[in-house]
Protein backbone atom coordinates (compact mmCIF):
# COMPACT_ATOMS: atom_id res chain seq x y z
CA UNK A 1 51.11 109.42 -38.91
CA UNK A 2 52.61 112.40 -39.93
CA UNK A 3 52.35 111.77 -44.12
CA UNK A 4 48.92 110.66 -43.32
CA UNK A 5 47.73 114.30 -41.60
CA UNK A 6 49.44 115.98 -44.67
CA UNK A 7 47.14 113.75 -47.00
CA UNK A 8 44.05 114.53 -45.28
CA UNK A 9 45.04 118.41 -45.26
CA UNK A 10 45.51 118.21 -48.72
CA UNK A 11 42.67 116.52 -49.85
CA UNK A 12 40.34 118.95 -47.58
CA UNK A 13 42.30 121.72 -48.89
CA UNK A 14 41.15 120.72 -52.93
CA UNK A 15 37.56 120.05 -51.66
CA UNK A 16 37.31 123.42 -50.16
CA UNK A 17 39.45 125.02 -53.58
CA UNK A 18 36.43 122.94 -55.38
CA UNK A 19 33.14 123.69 -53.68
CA UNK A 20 34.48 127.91 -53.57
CA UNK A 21 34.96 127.34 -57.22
CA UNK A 22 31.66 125.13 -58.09
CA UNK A 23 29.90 128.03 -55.45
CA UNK A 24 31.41 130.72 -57.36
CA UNK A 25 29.70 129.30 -60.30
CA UNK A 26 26.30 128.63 -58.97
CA UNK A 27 26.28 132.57 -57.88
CA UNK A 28 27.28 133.50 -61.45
CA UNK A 29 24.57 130.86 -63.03
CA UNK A 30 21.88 133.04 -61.09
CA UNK A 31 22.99 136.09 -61.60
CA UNK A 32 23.31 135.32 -65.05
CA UNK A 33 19.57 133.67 -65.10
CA UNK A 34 18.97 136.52 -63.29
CA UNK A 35 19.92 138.88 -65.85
CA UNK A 36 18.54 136.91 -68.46
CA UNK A 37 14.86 136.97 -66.94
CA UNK A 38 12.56 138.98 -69.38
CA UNK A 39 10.76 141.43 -67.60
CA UNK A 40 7.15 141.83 -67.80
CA UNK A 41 5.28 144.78 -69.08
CA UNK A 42 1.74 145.29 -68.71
CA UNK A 43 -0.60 147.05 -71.00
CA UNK A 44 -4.98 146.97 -70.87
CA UNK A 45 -6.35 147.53 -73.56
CA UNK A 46 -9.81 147.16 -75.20
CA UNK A 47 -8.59 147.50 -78.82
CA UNK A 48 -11.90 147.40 -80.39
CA UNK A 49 -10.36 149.92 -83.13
CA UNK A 50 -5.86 150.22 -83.08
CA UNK A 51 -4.82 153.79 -83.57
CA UNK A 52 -1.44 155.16 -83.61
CA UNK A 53 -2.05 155.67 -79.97
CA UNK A 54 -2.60 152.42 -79.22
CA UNK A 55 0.97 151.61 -81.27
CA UNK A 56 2.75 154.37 -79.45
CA UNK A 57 1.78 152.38 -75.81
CA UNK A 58 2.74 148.89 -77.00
CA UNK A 59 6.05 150.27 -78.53
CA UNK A 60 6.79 151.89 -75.09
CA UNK A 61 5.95 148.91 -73.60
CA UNK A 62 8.37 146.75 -75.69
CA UNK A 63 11.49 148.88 -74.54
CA UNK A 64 10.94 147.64 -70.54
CA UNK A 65 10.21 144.13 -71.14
CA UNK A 66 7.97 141.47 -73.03
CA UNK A 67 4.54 143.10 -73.47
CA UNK A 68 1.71 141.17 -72.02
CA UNK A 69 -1.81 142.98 -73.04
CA UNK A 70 -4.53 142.19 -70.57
CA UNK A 71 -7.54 142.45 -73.61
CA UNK A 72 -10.51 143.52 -72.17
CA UNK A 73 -13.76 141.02 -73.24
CA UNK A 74 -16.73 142.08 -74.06
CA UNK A 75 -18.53 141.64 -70.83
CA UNK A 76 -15.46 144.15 -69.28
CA UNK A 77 -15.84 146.91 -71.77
CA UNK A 78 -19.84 146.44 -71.27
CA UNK A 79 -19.43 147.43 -67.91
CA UNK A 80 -18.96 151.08 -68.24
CA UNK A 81 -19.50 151.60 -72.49
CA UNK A 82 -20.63 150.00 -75.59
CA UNK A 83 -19.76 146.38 -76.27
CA UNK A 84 -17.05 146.43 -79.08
CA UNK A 85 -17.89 146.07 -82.94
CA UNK A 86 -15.10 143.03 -83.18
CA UNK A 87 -15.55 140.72 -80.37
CA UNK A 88 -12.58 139.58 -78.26
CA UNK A 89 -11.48 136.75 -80.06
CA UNK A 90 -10.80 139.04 -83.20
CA UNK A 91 -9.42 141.52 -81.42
CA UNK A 92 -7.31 138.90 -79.83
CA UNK A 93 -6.19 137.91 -83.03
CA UNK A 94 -4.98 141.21 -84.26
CA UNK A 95 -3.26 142.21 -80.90
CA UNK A 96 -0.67 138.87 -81.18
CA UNK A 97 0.23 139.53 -84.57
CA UNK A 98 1.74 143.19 -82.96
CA UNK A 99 5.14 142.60 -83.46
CA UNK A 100 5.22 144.36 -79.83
CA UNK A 101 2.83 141.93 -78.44
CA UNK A 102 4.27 139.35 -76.96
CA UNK A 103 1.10 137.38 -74.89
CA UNK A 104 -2.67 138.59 -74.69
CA UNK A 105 -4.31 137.21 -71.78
CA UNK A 106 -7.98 137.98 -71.18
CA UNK A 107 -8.79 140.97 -68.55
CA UNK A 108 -11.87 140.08 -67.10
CA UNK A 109 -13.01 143.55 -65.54
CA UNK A 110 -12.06 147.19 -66.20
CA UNK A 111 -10.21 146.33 -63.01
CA UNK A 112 -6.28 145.30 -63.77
CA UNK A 113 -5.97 144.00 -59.93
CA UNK A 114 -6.76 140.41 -60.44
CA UNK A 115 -4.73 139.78 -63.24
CA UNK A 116 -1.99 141.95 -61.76
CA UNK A 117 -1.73 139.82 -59.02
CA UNK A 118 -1.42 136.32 -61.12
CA UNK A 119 1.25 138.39 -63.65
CA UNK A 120 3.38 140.43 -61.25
CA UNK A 121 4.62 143.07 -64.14
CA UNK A 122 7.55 144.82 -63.25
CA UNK A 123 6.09 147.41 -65.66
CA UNK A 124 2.16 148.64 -65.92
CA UNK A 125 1.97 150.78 -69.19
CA UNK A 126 -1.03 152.96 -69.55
CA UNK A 127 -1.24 156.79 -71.19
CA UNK A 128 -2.00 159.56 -68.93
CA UNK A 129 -5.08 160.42 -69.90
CA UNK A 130 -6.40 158.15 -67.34
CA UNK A 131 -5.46 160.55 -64.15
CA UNK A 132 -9.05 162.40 -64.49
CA UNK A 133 -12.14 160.26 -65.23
CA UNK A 134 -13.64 157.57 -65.06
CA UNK A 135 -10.58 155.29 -64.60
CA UNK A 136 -9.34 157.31 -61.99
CA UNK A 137 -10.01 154.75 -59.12
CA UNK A 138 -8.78 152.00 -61.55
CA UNK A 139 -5.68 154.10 -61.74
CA UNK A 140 -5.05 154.30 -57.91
CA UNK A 141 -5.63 150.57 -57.44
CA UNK A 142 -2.79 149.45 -59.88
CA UNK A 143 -0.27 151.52 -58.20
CA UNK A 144 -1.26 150.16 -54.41
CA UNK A 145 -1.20 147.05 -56.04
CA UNK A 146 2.01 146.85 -57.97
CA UNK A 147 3.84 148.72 -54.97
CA UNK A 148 3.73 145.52 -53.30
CA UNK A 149 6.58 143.69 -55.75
CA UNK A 150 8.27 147.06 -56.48
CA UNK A 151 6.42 147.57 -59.80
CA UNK A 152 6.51 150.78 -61.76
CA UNK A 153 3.76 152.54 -63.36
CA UNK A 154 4.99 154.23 -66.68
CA UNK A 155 2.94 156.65 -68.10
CA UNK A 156 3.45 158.38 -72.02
CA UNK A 157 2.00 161.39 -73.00
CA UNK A 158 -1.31 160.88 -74.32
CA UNK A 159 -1.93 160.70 -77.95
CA UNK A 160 -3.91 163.90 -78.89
CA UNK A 161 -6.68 164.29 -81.44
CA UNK A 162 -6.96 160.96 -81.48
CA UNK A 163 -9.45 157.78 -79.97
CA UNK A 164 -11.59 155.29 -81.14
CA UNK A 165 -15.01 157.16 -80.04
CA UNK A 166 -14.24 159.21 -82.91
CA UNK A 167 -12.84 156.77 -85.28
CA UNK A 168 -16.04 154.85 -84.82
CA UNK A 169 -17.88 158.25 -85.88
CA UNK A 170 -16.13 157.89 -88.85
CA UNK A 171 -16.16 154.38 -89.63
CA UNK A 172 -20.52 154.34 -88.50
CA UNK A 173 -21.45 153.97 -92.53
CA UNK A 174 -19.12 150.96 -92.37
CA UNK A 175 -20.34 148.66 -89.59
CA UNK A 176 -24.04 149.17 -90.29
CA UNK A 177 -23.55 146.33 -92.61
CA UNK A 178 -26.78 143.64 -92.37
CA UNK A 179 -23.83 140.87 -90.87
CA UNK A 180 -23.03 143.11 -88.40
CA UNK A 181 -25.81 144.54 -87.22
CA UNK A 182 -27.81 140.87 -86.94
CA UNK A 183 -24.36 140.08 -84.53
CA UNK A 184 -24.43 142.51 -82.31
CA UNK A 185 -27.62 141.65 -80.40
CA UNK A 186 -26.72 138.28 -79.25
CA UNK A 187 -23.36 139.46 -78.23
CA UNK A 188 -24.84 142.14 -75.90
CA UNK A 189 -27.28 139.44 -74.51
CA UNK A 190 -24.07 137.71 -73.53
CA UNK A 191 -22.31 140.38 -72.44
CA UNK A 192 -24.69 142.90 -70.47
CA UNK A 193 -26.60 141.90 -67.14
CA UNK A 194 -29.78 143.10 -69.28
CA UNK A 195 -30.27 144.82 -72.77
CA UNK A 196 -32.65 147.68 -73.35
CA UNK A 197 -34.52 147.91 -76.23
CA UNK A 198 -37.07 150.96 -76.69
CA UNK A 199 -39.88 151.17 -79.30
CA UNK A 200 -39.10 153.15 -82.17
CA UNK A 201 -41.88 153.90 -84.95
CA UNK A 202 -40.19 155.82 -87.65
CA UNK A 203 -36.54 157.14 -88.48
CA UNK A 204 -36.55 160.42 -86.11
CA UNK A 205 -37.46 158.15 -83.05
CA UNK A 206 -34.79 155.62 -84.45
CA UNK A 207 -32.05 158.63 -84.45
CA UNK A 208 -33.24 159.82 -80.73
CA UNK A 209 -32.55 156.19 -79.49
CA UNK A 210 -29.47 156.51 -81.73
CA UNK A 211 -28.39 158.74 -79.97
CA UNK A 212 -29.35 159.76 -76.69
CA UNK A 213 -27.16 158.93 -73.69
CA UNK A 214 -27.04 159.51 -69.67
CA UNK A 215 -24.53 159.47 -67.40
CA UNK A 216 -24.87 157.72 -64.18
CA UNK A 217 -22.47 157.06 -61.28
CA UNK A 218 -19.25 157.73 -63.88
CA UNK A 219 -21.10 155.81 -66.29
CA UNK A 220 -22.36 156.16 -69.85
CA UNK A 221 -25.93 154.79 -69.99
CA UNK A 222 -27.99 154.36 -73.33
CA UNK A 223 -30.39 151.84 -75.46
CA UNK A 224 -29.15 149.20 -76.80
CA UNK A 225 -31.46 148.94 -79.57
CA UNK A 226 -34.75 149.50 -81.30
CA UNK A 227 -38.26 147.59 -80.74
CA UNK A 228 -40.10 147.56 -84.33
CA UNK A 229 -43.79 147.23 -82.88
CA UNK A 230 -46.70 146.14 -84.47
CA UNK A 231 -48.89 148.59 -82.10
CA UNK A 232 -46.91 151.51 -82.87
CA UNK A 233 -46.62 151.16 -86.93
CA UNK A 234 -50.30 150.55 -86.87
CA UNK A 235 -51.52 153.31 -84.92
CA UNK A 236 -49.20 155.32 -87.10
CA UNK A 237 -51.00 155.20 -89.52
CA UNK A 238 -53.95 155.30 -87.99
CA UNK A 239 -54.70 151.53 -88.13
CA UNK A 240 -56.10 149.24 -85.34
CA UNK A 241 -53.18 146.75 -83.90
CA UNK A 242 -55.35 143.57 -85.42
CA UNK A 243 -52.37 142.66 -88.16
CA UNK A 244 -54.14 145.18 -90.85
CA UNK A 245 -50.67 146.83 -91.82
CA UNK A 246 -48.58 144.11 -94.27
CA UNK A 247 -45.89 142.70 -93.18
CA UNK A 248 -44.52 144.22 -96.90
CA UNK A 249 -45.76 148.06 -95.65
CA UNK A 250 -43.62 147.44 -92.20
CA UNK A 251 -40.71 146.06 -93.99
CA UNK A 252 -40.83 148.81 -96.10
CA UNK A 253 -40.53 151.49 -93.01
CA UNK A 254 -38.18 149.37 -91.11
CA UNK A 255 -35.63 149.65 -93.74
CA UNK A 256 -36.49 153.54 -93.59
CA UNK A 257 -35.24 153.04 -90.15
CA UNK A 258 -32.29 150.71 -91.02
CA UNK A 259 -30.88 154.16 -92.95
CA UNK A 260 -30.24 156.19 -90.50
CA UNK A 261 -29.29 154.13 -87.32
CA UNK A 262 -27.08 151.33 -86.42
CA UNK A 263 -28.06 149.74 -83.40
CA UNK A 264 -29.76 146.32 -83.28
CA UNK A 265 -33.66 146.32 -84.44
CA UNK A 266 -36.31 143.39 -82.34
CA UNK A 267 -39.29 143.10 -84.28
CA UNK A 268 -42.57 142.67 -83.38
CA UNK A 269 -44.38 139.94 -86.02
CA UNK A 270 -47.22 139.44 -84.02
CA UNK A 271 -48.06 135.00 -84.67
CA UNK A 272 -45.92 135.06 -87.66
CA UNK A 273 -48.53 135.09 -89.95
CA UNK A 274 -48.92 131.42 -91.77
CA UNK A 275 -46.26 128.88 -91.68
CA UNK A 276 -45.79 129.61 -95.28
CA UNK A 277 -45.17 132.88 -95.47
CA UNK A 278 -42.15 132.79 -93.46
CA UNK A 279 -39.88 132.70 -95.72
CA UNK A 280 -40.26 135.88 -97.14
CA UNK A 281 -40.50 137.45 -93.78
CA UNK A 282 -37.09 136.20 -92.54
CA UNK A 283 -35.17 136.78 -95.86
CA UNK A 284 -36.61 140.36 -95.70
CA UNK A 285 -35.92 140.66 -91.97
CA UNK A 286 -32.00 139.16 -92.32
CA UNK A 287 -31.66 141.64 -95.59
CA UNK A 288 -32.71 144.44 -93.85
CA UNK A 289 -30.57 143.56 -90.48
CA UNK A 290 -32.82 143.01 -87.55
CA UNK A 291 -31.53 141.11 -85.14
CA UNK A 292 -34.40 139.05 -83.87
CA UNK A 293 -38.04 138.27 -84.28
CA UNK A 294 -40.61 138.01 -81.84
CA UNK A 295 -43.57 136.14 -82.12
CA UNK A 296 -46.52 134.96 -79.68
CA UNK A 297 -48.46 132.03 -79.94
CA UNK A 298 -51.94 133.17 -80.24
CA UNK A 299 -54.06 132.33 -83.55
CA UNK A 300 -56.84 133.92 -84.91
CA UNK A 301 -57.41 137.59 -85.80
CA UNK A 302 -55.07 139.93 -83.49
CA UNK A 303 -56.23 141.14 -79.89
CA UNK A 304 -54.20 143.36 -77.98
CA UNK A 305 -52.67 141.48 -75.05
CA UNK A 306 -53.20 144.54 -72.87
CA UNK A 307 -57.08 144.54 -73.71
CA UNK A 308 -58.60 143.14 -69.73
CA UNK A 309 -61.39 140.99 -72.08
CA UNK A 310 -59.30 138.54 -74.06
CA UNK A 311 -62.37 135.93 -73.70
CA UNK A 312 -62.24 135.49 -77.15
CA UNK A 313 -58.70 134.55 -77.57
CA UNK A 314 -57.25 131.32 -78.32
CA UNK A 315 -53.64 130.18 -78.24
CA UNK A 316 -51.64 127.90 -80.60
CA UNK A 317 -51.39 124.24 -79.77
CA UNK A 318 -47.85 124.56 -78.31
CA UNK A 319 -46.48 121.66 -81.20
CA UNK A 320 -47.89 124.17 -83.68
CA UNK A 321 -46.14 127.20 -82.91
CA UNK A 322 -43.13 124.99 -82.14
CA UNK A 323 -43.17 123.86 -86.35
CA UNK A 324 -43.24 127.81 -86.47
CA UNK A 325 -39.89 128.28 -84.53
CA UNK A 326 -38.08 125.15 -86.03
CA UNK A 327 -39.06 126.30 -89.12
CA UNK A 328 -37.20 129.89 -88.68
CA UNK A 329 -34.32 128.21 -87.24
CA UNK A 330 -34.22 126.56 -90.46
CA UNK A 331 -34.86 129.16 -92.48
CA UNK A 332 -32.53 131.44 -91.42
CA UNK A 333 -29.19 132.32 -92.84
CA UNK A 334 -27.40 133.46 -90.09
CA UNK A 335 -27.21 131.66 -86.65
CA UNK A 336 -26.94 134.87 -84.85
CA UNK A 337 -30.38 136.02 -86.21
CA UNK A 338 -32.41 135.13 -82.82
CA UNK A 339 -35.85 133.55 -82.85
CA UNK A 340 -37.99 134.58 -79.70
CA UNK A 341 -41.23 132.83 -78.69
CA UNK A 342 -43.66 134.85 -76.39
CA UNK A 343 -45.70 132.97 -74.43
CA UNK A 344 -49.79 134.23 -73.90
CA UNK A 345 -50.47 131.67 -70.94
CA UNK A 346 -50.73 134.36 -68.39
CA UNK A 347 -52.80 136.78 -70.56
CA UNK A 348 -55.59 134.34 -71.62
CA UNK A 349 -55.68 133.07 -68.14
CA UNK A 350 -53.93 129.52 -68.12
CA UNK A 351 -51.72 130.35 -65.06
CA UNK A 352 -47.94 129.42 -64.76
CA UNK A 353 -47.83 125.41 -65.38
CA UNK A 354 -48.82 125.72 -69.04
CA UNK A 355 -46.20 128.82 -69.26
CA UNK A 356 -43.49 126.45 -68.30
CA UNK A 357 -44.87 123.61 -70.66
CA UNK A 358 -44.99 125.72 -73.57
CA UNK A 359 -41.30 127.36 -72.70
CA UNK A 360 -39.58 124.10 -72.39
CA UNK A 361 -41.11 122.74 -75.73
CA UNK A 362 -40.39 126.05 -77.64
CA UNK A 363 -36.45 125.83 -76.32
CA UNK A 364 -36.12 122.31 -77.52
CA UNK A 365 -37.66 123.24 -80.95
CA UNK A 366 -34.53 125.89 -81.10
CA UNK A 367 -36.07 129.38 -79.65
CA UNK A 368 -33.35 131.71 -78.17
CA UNK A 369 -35.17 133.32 -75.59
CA UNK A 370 -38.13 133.26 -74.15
CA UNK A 371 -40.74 137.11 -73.60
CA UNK A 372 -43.19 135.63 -70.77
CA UNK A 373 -45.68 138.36 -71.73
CA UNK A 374 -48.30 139.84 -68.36
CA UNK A 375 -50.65 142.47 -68.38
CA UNK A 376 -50.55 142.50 -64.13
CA UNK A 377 -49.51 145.58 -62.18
CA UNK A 378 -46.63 144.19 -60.79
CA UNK A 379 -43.70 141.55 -61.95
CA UNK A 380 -45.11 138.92 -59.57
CA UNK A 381 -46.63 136.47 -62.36
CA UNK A 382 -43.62 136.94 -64.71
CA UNK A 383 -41.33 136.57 -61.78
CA UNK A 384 -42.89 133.27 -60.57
CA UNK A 385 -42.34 131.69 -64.10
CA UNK A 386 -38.68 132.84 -63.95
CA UNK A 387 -38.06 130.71 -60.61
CA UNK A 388 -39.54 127.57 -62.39
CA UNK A 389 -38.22 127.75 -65.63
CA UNK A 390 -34.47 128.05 -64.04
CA UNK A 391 -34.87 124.99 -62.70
CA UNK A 392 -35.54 123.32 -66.04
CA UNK A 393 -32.61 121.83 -68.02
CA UNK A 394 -34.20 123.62 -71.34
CA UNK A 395 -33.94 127.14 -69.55
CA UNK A 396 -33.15 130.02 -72.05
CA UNK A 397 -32.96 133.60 -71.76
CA UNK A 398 -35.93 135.89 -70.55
CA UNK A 399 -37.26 138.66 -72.18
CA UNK A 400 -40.09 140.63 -70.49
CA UNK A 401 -42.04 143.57 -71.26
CA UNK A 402 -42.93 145.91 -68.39
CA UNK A 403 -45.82 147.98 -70.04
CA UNK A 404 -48.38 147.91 -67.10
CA UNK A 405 -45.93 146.64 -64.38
CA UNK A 406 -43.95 149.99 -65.20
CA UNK A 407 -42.95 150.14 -61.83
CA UNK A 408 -40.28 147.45 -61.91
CA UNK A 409 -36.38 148.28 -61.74
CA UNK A 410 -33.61 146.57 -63.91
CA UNK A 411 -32.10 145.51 -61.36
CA UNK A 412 -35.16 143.56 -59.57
CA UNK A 413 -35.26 141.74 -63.75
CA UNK A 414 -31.71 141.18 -63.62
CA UNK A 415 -32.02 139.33 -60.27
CA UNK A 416 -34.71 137.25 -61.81
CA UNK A 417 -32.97 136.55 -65.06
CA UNK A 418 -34.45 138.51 -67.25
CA UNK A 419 -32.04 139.55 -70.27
CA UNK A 420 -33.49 141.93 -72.23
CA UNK A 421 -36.15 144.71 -71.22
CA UNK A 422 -37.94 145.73 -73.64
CA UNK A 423 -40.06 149.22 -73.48
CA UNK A 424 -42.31 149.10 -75.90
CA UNK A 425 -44.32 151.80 -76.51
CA UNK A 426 -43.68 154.97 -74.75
CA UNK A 427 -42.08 157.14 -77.34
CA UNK A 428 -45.47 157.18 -78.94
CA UNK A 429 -47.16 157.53 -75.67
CA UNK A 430 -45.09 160.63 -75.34
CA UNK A 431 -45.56 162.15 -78.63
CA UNK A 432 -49.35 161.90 -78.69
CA UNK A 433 -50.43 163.92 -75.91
CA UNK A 434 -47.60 166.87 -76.73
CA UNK A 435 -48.67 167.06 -79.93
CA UNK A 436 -52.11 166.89 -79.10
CA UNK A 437 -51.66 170.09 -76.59
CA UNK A 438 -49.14 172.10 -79.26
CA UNK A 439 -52.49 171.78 -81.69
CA UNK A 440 -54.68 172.85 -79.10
CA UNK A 441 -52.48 176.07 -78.23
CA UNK A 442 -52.32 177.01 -81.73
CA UNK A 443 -55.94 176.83 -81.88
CA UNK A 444 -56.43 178.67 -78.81
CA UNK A 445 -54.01 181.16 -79.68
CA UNK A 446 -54.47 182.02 -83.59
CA UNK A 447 -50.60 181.99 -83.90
CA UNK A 448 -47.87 179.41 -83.13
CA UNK A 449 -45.78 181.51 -80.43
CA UNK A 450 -47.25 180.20 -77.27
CA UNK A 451 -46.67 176.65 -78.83
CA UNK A 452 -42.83 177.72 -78.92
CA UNK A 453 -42.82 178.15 -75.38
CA UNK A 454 -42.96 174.26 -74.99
CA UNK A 455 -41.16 172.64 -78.21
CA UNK A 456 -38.00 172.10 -78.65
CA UNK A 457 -36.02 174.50 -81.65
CA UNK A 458 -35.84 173.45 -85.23
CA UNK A 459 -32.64 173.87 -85.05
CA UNK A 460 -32.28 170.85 -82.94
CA UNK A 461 -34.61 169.43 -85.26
CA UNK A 462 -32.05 169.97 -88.29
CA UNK A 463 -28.72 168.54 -86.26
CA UNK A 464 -30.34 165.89 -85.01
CA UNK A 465 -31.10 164.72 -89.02
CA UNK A 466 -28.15 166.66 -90.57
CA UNK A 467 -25.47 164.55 -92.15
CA UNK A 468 -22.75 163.71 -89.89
């Protein structure tokens, strides 16, 4: 009995030697894993343009763990700026051949929390410029968020003399290339909540939308592009809007325009002219850069939309102006070149269910969008064609033009799906009646002082033309 008790103790005693020794070895497995583990470093970027800043973060990165960019798309960096001149999948493409990078996932908002959360970085890497500004808030909400897995926010100096607002100055004879200016519409359509376009009837007006910015709630706020309208080049030069300026004369001043600006140019074609003339129109408008044409399907000589008696207006069999459309689809040579078809039903007076006949056979023949044109005083018509169309299964987006229903906010369009606002005449609206008063005063006067009073400098004049 004896022997048998000194068996058992020895047998328990090399089972517990073993299971210290195979525990001993599981601890030093994990702690090895443990060791092991990559840690994470997080960097957002937009990366629309790399500069050595832009190195000098990811290489910072690199030295606390793999570098994970959160890339910002285009709909993010829309939010608060400019959409990008490469869009996200190129930029994509450039960041994960960084020999730094080691992943690029897609950051949805200017807002790192929801990606931080699916990450958890033991690093967020971000230059201190960001402490003032507008990414203040953005700033504070990282480090409340990363606190919560004992994350560390690191911080390098920021880069001076140095960022891609000016690089882009730089590069701006570069990437007003025809390619790249037909682009960029469409990718702000799908980007933006709405585009704004404003009319633009020569180069100084082009350079004022150019240039001319707000800023709102922390916010840069600007045009996104031009209107090239038949009205305005007419009246010009001092021509009724009944199609009596050439398509050839408006060419001819929209690549005047094309010169000296690079943001994306709508224009105005009225009908389109004869099926057999587009050609020339589209290879002229692609060679030049615009971004889209707009046409309406009325025949006949030009009337006005806005005139109250259109009695004597007719609209296009809808199968007609749909040959029109197809035709431009076919014609053109890029498929970002947009084709939109404005519908007349609610100016001649043929009410909403003809709208939404003629919309859903103009999407099927290959339109982009769809301007649902109304000379009311108030969105209600346009809006009521909005609510059916969505629910048709050939719905595209809306375009709208809010010349006598002036009263309506973005926001109200946006709600109503409405992608692009176009304003389509008021720069000329403007400029007629102050020039009309600065002549008067002269008169009045018998010298040009009292005029000064009232216009701007030509000094301002001269920088807003002088060569950059």
């Amino acid at each position: 009995m004896e022997i048998q008790k000194l068996i058992y103790f020895h047998i328990l005693k090399k089972t517990y030697r073993y299971l210290v020794n195979l525990s001993l070895k599981v601890i030093g497995l994990i702690t090895i894993i443990r060791i092991m583990k990559k840690k994470i470093a997080y960097v957002g970027m937009s990366a629309d343009i790399l500069h050595k800043g832009h190195i000098n973060i990811l290489k910072t990165a690199s030295r606390y763990g793999e570098v994970y960019v959160g890339l910002l798309t285009d709909q993010a960096i829309a939010s608060y700026k400019n959409i990008p001149y490469l869009d996200y999948e190129k930029r994509k493409i450039i960041l994960e051949n960084i020999k730094y990078v080691k992943k690029v996932v897609p950051q949805l908002t200017l807002d790192y929390v929801e990606n931080l959360n699916l990450i958890k970085p033991d690093y967020v890497v971000h230059g201190d410029d960001w402490k003032i500004g507008i990414q203040k808030e953005t700033r504070k909400r990282v480090i409340n968020t990363i606190k919560k897995w004992s994350g560390k926010l690191i911080e390098p100096k920021y880069t001076e003399k140095i960022s891609s607002t000016l690089i882009k100055k730089e590069m701006s004879n570069l990437i007003t290339s025809p390619e790249n200016r037909i682009s960029r519409l469409k990718r702000l359509m799908s980007s933006k909540d709405i585009v704004k376009i404003l009319e633009s009837h020569n180069p100084l007006t082009g350079l004022i939308i150019e240039k001319i910015n707000v800023k709102k709630n922390k916010k840069t706020i600007e045009f996104d592009g031009m209107w090239s309208s038949s009205l305005t080049d007419s009246a010009t030069r001092g021509l009724p809007d009944n199609s009596s300026l050439s398509f050839s004369a408006r060419i001819s001043s929209l690549n005047d325009m094309m010169d000296v600006t690079s943001k994306p140019v709508v224009f105005d074609a009225d009908n389109g002219g004869q099926i057999e003339h587009l050609p020339f129109l589209i290879r002229s408008l692609e060679r030049s850069g615009a971004s889209a044409i707009i046409m309406e399907d009325k025949v006949g000589l030009k009337k006005n939309s806005l005139f109250k008696n259109q009695k004597d207006t007719k609209q296009d069999k809808p199968e007609l102006f749909a040959k029109k459309i197809k035709k431009i689809c076919d014609l053109r040579q890029s498929k970002d070149f947009m084709v939109i078809a404005r519908i007349e039903s609610f100016i001649i007076g043929k009410g909403l269910t003809d709208a939404i006949k003629r919309a859903d056979i103009y999407s099927k023949a290959g339109a982009d969008a769809i301007l649902i044109h109304s000379k009311e005083k108030t969105p209600a018509e346009i809006f009521s064609f909005a609510k059916e169309f969505k629910k048709s299964k050939n719905f595209i987006p809306l375009v709208c033009v809010p010349s006598t229903y002036s009263k309506v906010k973005e926001d109200d369009l946006i709600k109503h799906g409405f992608k692009l606002v176009i304003y389509a005449n008021q720069l000329l609206r403007a400029a007629y009646p102050a020039m009309q008063e600065t002549a008067r005063t002269i008169l009045k006067n018998q010298r040009a002082f009292e005029a000064d009073k009232k216009i701007i400098p030509i000094n301002e004049i001269i920088n807003l033309i002088k060569n950059d």
